[in-house]
N, C-alpha and C. Protein backbone atom coordinates (compact mmCIF):
# COMPACT_ATOMS: atom_id res chain seq x y z
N UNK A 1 0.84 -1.18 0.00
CA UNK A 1 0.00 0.00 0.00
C UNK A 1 0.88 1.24 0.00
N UNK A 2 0.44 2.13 -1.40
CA UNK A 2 0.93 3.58 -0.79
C UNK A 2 1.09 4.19 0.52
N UNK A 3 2.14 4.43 0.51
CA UNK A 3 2.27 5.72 2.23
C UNK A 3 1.75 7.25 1.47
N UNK A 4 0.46 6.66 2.52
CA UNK A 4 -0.43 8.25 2.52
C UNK A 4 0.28 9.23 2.68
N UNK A 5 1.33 9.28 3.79
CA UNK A 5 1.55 10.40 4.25
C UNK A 5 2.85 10.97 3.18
N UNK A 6 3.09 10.55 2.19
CA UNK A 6 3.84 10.89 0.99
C UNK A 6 3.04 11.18 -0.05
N UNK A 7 1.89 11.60 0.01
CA UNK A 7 0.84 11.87 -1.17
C UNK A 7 0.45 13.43 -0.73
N UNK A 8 0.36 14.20 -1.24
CA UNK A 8 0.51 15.58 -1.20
C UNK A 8 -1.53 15.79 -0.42
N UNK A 9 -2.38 16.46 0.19
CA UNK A 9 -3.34 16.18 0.42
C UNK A 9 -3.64 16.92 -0.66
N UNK A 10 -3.68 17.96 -1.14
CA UNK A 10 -4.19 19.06 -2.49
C UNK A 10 -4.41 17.73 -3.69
N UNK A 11 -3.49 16.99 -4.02
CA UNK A 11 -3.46 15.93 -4.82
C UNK A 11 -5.40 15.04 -4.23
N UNK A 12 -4.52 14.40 -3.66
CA UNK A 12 -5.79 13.63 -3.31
C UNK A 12 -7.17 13.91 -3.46
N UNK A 13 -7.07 14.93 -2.60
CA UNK A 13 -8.76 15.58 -2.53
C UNK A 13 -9.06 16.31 -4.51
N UNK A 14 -7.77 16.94 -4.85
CA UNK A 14 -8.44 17.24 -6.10
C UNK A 14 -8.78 15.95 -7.57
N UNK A 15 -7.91 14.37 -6.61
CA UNK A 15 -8.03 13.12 -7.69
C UNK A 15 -9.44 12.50 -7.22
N UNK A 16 -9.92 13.03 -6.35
CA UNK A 16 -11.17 12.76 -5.72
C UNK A 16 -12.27 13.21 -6.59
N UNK A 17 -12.29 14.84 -6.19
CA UNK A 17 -13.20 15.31 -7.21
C UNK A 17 -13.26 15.39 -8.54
N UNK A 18 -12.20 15.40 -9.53
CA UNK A 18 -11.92 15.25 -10.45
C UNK A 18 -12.50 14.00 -11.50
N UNK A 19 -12.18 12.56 -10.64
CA UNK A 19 -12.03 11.10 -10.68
C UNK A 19 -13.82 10.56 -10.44
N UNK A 20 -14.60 11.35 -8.93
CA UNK A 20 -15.63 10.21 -9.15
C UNK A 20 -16.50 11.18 -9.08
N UNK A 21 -17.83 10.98 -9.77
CA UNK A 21 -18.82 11.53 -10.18
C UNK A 21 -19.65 12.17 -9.21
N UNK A 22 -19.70 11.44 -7.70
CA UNK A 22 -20.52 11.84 -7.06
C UNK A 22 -20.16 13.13 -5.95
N UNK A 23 -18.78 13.27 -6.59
CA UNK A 23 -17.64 14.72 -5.70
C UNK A 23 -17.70 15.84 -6.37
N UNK A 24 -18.44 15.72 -7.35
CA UNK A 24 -18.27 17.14 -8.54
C UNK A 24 -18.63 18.36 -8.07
N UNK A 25 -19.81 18.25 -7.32
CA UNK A 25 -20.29 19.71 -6.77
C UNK A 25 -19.47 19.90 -5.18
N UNK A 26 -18.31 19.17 -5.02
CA UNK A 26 -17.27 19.37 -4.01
C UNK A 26 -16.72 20.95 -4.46
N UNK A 27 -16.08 22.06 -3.09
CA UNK A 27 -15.87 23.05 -3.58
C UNK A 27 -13.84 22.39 -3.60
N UNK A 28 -13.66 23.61 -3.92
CA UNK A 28 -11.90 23.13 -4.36
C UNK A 28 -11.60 23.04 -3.16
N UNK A 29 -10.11 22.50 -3.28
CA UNK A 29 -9.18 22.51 -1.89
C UNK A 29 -9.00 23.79 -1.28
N UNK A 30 -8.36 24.76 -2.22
CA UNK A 30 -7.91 26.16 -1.28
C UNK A 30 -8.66 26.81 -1.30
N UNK A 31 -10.38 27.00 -1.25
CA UNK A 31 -11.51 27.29 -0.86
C UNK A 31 -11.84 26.83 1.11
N UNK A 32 -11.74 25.07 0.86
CA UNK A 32 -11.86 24.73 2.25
C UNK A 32 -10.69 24.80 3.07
N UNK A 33 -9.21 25.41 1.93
CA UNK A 33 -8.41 25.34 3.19
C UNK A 33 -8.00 26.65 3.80
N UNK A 34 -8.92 27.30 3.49
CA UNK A 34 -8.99 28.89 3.39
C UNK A 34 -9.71 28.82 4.96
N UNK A 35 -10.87 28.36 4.87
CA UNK A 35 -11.48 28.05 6.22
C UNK A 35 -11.56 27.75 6.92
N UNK A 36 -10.57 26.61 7.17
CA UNK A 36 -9.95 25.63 8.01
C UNK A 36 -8.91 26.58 8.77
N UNK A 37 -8.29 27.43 8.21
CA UNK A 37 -7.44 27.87 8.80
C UNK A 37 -7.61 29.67 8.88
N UNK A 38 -8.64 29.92 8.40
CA UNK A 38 -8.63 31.01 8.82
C UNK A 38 -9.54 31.46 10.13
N UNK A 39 -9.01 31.52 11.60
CA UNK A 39 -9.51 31.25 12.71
C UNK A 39 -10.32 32.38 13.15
N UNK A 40 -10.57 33.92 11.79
CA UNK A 40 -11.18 34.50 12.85
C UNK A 40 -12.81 34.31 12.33
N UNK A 41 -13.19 33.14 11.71
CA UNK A 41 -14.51 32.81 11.70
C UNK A 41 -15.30 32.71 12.81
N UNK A 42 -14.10 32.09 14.11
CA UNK A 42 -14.33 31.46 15.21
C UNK A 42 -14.37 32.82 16.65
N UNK A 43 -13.72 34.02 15.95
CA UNK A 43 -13.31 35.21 16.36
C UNK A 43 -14.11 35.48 18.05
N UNK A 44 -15.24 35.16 18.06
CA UNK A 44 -17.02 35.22 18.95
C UNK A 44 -16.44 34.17 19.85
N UNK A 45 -16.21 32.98 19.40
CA UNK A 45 -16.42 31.92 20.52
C UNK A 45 -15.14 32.00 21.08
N UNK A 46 -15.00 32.11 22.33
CA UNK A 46 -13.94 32.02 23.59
C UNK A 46 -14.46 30.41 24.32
N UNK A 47 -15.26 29.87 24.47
CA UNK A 47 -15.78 28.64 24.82
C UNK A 47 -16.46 27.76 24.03
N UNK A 48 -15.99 26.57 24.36
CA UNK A 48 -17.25 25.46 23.80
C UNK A 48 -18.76 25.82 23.87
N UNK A 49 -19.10 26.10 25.37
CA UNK A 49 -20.51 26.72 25.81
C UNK A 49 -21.06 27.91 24.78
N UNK A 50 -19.79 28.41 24.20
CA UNK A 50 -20.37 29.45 23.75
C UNK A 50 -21.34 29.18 22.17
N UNK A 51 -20.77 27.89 21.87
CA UNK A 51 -21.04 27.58 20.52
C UNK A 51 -22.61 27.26 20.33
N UNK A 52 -23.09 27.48 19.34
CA UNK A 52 -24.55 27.43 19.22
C UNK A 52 -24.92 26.07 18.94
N UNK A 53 -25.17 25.05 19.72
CA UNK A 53 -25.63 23.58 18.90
C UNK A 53 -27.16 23.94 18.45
N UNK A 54 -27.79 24.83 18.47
CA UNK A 54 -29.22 24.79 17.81
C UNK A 54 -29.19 25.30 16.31
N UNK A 55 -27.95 25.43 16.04
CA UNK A 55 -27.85 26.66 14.83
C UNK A 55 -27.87 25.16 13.40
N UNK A 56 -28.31 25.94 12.41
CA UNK A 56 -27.91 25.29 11.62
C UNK A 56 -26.93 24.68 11.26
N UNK A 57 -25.66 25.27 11.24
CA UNK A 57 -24.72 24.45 10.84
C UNK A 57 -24.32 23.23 11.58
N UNK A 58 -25.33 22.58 12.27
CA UNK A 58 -25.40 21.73 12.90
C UNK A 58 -26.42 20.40 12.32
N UNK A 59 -26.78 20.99 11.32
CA UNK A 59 -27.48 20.53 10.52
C UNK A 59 -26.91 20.26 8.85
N UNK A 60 -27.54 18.83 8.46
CA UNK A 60 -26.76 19.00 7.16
C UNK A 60 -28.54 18.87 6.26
N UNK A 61 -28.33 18.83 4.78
CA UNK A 61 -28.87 19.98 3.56
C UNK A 61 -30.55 19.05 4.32
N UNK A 62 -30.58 17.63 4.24
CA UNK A 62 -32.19 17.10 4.26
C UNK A 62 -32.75 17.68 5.79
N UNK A 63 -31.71 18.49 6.52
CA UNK A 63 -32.46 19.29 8.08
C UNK A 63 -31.97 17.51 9.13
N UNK A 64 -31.51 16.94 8.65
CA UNK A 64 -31.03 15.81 9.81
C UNK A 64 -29.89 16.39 10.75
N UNK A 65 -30.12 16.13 12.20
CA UNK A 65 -29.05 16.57 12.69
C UNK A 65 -27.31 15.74 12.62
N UNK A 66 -26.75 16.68 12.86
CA UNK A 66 -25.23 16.28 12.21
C UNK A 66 -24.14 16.04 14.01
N UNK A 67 -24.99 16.79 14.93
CA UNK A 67 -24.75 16.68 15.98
C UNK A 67 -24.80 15.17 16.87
N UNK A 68 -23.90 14.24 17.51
CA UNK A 68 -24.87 12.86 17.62
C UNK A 68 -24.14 13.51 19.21
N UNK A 69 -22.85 13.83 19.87
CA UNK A 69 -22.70 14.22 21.45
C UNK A 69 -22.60 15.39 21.15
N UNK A 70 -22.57 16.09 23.09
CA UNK A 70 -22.20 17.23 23.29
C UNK A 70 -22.30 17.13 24.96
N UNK A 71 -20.82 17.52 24.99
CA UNK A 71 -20.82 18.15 26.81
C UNK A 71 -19.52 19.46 26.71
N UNK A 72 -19.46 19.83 27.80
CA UNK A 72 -18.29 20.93 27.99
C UNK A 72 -17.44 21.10 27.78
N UNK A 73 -16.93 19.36 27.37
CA UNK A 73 -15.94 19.31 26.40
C UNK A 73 -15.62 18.76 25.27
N UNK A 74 -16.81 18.31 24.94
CA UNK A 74 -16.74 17.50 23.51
C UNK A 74 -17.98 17.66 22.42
N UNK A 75 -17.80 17.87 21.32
CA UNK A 75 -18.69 17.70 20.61
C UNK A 75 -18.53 16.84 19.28
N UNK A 76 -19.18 15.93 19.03
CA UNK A 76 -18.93 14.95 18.09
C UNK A 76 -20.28 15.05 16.97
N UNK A 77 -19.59 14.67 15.66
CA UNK A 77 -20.42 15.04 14.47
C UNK A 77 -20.61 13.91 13.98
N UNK A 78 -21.58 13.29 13.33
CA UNK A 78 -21.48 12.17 12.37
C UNK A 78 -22.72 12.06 11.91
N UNK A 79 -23.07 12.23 10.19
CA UNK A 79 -24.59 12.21 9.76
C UNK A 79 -24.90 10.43 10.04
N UNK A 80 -26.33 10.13 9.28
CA UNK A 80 -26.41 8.72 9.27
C UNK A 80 -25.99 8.03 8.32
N UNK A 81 -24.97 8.75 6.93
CA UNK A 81 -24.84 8.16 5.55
C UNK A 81 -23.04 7.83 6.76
N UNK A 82 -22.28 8.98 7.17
CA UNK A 82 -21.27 8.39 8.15
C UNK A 82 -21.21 7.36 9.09
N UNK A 83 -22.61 7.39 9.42
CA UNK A 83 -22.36 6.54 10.90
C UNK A 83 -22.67 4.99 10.19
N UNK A 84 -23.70 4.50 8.84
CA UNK A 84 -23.59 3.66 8.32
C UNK A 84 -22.39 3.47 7.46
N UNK A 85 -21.61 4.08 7.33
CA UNK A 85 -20.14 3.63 6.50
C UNK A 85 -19.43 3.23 7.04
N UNK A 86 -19.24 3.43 8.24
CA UNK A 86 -18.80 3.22 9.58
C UNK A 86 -19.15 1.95 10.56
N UNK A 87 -20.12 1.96 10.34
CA UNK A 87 -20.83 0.41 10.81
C UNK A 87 -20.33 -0.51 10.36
N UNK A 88 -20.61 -0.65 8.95
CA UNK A 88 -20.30 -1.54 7.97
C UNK A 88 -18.98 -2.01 7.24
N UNK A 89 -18.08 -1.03 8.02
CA UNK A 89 -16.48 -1.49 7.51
C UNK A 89 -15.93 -1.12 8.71
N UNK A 90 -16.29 -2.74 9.70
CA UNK A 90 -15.37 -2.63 11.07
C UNK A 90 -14.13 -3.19 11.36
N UNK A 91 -13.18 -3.26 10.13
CA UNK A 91 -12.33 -3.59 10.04
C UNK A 91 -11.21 -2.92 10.35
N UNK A 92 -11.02 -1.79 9.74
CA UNK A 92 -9.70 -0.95 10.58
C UNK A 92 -10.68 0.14 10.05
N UNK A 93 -10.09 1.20 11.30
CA UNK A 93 -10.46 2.82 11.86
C UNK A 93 -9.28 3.35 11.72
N UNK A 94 -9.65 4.77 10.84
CA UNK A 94 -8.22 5.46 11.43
C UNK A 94 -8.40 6.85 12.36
N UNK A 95 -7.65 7.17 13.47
CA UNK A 95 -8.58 7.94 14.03
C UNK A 95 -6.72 9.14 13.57
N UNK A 96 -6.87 10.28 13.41
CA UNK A 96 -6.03 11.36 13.29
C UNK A 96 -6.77 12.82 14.30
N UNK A 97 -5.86 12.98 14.92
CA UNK A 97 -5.78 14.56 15.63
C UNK A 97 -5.13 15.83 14.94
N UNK A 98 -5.85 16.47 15.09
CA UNK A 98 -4.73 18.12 14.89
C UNK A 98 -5.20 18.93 15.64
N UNK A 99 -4.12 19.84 15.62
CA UNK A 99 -4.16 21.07 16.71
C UNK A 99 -4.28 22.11 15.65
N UNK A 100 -3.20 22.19 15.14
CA UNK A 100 -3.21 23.53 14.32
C UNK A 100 -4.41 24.30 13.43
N UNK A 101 -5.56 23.46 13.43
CA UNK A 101 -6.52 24.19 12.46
C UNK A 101 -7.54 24.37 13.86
N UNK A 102 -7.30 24.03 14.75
CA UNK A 102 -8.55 23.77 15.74
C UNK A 102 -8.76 25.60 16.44
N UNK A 103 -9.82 25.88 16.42
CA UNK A 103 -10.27 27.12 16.98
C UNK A 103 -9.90 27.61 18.33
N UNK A 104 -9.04 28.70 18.84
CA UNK A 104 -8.70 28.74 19.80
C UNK A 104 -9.33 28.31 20.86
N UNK A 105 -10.75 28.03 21.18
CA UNK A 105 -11.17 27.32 22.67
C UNK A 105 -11.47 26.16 21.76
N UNK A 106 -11.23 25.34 21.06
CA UNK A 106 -10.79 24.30 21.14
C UNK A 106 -9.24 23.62 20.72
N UNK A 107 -9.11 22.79 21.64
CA UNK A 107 -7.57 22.00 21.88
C UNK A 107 -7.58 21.53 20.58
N UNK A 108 -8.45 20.44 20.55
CA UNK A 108 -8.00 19.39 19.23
C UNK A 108 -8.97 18.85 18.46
N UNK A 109 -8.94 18.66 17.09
CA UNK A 109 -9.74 18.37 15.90
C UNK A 109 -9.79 16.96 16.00
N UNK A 110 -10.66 15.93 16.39
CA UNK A 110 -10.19 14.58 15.77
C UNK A 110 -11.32 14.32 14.68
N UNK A 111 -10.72 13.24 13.42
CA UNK A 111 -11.02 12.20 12.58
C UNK A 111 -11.26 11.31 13.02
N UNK A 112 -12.22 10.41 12.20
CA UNK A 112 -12.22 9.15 12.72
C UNK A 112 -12.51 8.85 10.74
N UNK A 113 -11.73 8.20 10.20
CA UNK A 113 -11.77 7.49 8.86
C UNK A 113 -12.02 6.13 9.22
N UNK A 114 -12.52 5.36 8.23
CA UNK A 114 -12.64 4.05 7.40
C UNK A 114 -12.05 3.74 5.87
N UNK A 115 -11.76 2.52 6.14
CA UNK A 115 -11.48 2.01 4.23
C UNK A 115 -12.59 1.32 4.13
N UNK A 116 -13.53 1.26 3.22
CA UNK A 116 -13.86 0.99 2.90
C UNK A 116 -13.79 -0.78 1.98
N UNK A 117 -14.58 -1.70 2.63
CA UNK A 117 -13.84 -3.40 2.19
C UNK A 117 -14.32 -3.32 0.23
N UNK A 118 -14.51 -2.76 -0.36
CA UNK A 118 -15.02 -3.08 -1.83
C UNK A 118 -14.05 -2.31 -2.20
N UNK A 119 -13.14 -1.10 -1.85
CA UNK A 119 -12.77 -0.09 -2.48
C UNK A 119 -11.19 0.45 -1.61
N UNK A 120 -10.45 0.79 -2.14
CA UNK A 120 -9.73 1.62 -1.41
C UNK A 120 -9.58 3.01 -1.03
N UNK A 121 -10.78 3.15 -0.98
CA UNK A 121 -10.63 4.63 -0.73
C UNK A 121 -11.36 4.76 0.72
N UNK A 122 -10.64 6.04 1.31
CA UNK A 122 -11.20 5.98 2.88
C UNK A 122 -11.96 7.15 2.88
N UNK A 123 -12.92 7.13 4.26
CA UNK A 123 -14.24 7.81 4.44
C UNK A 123 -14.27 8.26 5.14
N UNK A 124 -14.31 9.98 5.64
CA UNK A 124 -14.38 10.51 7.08
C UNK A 124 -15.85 9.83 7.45
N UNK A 125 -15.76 9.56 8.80
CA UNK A 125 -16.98 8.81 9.13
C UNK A 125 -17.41 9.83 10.55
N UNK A 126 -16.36 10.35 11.25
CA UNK A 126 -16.43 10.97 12.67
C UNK A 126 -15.59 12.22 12.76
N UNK A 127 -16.35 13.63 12.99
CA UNK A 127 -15.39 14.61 13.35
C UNK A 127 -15.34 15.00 15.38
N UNK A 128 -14.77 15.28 15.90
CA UNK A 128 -14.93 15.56 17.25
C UNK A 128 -14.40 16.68 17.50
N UNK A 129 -14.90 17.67 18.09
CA UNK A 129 -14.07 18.82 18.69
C UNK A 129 -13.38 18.43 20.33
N UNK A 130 -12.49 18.50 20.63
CA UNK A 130 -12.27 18.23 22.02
C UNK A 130 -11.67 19.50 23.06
N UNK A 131 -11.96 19.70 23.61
CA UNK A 131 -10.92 20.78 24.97
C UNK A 131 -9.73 20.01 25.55
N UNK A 132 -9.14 18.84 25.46
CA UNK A 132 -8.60 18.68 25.78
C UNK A 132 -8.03 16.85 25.59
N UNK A 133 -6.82 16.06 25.81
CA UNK A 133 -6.50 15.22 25.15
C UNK A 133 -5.92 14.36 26.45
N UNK A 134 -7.38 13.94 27.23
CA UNK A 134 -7.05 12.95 28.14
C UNK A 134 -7.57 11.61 28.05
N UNK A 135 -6.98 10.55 28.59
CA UNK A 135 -7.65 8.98 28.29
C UNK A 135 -9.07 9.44 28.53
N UNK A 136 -9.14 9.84 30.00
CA UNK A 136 -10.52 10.14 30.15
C UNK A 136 -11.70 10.81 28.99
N UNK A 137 -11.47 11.71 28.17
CA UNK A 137 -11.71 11.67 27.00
C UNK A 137 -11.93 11.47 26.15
N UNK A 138 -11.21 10.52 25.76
CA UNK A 138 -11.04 9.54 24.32
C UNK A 138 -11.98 8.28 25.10
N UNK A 139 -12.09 8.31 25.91
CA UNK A 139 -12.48 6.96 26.82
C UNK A 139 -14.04 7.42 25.99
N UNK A 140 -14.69 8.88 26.56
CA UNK A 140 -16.19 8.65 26.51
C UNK A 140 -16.76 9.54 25.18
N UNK A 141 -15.41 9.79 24.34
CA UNK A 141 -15.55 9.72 22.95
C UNK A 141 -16.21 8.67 21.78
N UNK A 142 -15.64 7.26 22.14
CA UNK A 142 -15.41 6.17 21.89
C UNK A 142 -16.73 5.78 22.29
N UNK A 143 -17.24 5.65 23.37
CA UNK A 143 -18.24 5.07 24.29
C UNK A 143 -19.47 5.76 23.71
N UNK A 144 -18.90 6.99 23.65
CA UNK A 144 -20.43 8.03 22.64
C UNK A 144 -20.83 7.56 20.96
N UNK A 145 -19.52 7.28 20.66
CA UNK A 145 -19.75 6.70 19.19
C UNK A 145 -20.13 5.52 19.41
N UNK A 146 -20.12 4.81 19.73
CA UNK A 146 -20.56 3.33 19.81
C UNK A 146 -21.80 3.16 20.06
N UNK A 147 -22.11 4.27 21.02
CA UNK A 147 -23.71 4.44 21.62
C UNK A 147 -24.83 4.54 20.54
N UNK A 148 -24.11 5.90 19.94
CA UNK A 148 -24.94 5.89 18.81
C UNK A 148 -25.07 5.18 17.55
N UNK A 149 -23.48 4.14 17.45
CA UNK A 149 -24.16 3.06 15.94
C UNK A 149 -24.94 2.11 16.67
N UNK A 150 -24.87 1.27 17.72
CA UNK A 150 -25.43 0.47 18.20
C UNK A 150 -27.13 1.05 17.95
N UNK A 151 -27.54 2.06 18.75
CA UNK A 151 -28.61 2.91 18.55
C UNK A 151 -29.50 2.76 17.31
N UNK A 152 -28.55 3.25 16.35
CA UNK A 152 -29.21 3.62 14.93
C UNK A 152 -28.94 2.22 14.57
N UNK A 153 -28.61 1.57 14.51
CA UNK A 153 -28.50 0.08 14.14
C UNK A 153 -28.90 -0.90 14.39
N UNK A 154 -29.60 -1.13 15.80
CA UNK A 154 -30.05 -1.88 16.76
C UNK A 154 -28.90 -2.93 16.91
N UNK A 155 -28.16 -2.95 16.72
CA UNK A 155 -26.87 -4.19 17.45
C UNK A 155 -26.21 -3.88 18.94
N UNK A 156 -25.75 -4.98 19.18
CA UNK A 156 -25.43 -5.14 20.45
C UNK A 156 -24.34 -4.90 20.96
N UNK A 157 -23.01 -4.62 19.60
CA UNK A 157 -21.68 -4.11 19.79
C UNK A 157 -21.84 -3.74 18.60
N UNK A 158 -20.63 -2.92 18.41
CA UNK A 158 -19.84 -2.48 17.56
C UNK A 158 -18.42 -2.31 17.80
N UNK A 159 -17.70 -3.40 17.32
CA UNK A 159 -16.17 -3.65 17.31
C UNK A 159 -15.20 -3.58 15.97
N UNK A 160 -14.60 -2.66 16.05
CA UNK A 160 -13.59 -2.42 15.03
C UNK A 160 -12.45 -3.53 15.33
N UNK A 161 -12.32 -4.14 13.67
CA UNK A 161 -11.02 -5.08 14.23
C UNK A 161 -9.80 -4.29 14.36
N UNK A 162 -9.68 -3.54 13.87
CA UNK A 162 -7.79 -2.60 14.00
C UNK A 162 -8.44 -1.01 14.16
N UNK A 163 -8.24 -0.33 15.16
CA UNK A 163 -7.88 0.88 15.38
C UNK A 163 -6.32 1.39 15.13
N UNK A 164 -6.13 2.15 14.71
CA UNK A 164 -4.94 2.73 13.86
C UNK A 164 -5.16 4.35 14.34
N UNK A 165 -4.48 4.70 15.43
CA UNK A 165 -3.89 6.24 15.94
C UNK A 165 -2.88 7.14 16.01
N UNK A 166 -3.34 8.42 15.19
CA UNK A 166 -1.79 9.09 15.20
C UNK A 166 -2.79 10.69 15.60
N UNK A 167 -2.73 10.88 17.42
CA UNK A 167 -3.10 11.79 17.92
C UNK A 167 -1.82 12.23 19.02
């Protein structure tokens, strides 16, 4: 397997949209990476508390909420087209952190990807905002996602065979 981390990301995301049909109305890379990093969008919020979970952008286009946790220090995203991609390829997870794009009252950005078993291509499945990067944390991160595929799924676990972390 290619080493991802030798593949330029501008590449990728633009062999993405370029390559499959259903990415076309994707906006470009240095559009979203304009936003990602330009922090004074976030300029208002000094706290998590401060953030609006009733607001739309909490919402994606059919009005489903995009929100599945939320406490004082965490807020976790995942629609139901994610949380079923996710279900269904419990084979390896990749979970990635960053700091550097994360909004000053928040610590850290996490991912949670899948590969997909028909295809090689991987799937953000989970975004999380966190305040901070303790077991305790990741503990009821984990415990929240699970809650909710089990939930929407009616199963009794949900076990990934390989978790794969670079936080």
């Amino acid at each position: 397997m290619e080493n991802l981390y030798n593949i330029k990301l501008k590449r990728i995301y633009d062999d993405i949209k370029i390559n499959d049909p259903e990415h076309i109305n994707m906006p470009n890379f240095i559009g979203i990476k304009t936003q990602l990093y330009n922090k004074s969008i976030t300029k208002d919020i000094e706290n998590i508390k401060d953030i609006d979970i009733n607001s739309d952008y909490f919402k994606i286009i059919n009005g489903d909420t995009f929100l599945i946790y939320n406490n004082d220090k965490i807020l976790s995203f995942q629609s139901n087209i994610q949380a079923k991609i996710m279900f269904d390829n419990p084979n390896d997870i990749f979970i990635d952190g960053t700091f550097y794009s994360a909004p000053k009252c928040i610590y850290q950005i996490l991912t949670i990807r899948v590969n997909t078993s028909n295809s090689n291509k991987y799937f953000i499945t989970c975004f999380i905002l966190s305040l901070n990067k303790t077991e305790e944390i990741y503990k009821k991160i984990f415990y929240e996602i699970n809650k909710n595929l089990i939930h929407k799924f009616k199963s009794k676990i949900y076990k990934p065979k390989r978790i794969h972390i670079d936080v």
